[in-house]
Protein backbone atom coordinates (compact mmCIF):
# COMPACT_ATOMS: atom_id res chain seq x y z
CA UNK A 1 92.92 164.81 56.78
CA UNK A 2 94.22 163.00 53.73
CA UNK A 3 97.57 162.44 55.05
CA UNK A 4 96.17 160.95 58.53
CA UNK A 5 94.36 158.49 56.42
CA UNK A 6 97.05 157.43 54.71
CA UNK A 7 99.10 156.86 57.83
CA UNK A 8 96.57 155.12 59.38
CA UNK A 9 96.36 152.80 56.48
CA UNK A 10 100.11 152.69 55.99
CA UNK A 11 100.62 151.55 59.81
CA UNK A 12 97.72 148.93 59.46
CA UNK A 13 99.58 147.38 56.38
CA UNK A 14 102.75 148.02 58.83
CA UNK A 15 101.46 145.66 61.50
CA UNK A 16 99.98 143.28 59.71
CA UNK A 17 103.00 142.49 57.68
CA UNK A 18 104.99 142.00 60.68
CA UNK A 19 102.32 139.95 62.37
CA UNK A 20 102.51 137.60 59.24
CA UNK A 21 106.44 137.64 59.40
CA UNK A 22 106.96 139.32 55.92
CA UNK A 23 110.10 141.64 54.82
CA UNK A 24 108.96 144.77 53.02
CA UNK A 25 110.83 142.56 50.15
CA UNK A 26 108.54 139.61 50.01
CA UNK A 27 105.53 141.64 50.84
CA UNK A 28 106.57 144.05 47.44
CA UNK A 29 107.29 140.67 45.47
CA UNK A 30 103.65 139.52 46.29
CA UNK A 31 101.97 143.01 45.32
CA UNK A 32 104.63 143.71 42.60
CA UNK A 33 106.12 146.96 43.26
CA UNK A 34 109.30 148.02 45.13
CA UNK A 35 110.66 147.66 48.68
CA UNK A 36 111.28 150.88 48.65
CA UNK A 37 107.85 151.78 47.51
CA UNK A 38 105.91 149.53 50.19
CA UNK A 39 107.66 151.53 52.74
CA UNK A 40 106.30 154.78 51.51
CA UNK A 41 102.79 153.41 51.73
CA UNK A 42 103.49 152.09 55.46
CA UNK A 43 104.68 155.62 56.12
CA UNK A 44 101.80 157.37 54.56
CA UNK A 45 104.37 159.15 52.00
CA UNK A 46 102.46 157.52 49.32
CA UNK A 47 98.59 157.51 48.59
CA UNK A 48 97.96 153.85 47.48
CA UNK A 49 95.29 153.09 44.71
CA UNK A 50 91.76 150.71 45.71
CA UNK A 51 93.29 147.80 43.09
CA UNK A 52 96.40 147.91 45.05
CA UNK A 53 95.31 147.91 48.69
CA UNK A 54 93.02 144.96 47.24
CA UNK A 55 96.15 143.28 46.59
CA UNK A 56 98.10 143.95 49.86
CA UNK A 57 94.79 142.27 51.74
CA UNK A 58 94.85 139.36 49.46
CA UNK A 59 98.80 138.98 50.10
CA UNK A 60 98.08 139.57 53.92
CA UNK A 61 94.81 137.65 54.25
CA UNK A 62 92.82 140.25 54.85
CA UNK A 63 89.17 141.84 53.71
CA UNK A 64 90.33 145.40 52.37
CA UNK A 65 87.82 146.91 54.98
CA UNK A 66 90.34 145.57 57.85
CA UNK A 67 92.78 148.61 56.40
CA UNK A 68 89.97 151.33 56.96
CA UNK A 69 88.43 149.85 60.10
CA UNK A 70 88.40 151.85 62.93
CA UNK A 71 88.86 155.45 60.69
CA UNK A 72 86.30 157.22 62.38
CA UNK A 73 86.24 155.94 65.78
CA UNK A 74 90.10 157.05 66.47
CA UNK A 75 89.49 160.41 64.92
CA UNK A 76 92.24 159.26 62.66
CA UNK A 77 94.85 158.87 65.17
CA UNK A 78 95.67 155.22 65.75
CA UNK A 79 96.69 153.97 69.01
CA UNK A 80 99.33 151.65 69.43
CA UNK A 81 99.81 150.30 72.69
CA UNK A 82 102.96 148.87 74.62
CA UNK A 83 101.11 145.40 73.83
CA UNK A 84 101.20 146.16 70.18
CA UNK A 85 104.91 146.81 69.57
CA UNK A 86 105.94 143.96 72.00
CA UNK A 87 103.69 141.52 69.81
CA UNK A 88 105.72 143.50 66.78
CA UNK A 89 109.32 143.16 68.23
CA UNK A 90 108.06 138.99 68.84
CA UNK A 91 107.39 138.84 65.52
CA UNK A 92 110.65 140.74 64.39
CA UNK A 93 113.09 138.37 66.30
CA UNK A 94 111.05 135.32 65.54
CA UNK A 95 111.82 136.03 62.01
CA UNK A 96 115.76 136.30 62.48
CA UNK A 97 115.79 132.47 64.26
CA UNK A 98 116.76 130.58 61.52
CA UNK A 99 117.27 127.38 63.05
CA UNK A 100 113.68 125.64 62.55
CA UNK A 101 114.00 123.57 65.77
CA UNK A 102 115.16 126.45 67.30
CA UNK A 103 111.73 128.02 65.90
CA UNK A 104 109.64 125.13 67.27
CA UNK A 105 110.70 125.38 70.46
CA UNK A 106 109.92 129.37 70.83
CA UNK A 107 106.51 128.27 69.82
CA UNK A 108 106.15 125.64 72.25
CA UNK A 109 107.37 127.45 74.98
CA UNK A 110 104.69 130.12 73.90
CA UNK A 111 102.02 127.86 73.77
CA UNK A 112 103.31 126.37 76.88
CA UNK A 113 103.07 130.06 79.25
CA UNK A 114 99.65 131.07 77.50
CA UNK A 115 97.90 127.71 79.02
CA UNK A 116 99.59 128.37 82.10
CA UNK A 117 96.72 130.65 84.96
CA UNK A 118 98.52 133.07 86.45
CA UNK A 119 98.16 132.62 89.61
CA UNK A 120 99.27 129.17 89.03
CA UNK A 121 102.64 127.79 90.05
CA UNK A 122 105.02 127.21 87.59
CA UNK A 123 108.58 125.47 87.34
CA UNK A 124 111.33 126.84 85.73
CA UNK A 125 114.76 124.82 84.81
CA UNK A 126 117.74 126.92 84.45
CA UNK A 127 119.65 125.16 81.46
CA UNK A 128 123.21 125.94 82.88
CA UNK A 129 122.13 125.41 86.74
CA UNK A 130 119.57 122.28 86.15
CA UNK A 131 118.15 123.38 89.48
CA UNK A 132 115.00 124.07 89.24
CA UNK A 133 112.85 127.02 90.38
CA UNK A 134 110.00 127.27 91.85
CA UNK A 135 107.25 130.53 91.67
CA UNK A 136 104.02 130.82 93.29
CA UNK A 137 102.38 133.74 93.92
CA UNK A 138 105.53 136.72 95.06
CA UNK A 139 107.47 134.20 96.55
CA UNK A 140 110.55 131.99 94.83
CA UNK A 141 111.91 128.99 96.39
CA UNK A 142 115.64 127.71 95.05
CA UNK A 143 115.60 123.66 95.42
């Protein structure tokens, strides 16, 4: 039982990190312990002490009950969903851009296709073609 706790918390410090675009490296700077010893907690290898889970939420932004949440409801087996890693690999490769325009305009575009319904039309412009496409509903007209 001990062990499934401390991969549930270990995953939950896992996800978070990546959600706020950390490296185990800067997350182990902020809590002050090793790289290699941050991924042992998000494995579950290690058992992490209350004073330093109350760091990793402070460094994450988090109440320390966010890393427990869910325990008994899951019967310790966390569920992560397709949505879950996707949002994971976003983060991941959002990281690598290093160009900060480059950065801005990932986020726009982001912003840009959550506002959009979906059953609205949209336009797309091919930056090679500059011809612009057309989708509504199943169907795709080429102009």
């Amino acid at each position: 039982m001990t062990a499934s706790v401390d991969r549930y918390v270990g995953e939950r410090i896992y996800s978070l990190r990546l959600a706020h675009g950390l490296s185990r490296a800067q997350l182990s700077k902020r809590i002050g312990v090793t790289h290699q010893q941050v991924e042992k907690y998000e494995k579950g290898r290690n058992r992490i002490y209350v004073s330093r889970l109350l760091l990793i939420a402070k460094a994450l932004s988090k109440d320390i009950s966010y890393f427990v949440a869910g325990l008994e409801s899951n019967d310790n087996e966390p569920v992560v969903t397709q949505h879950q890693r996707m949002c994971i690999e976003v983060s991941r490769n959002f990281m690598k851009i290093e160009n900060p325009d480059h950065q801005t305009a990932v986020n726009t575009l982001i912003k840009s296709l959550a506002k959009k319904s979906c059953c609205a039309p949209s336009i797309l412009v091919h930056p090679c073609a500059r011809r612009e496409v057309h989708f509504q509903k199943k169907k795709r007209v080429i102009i």
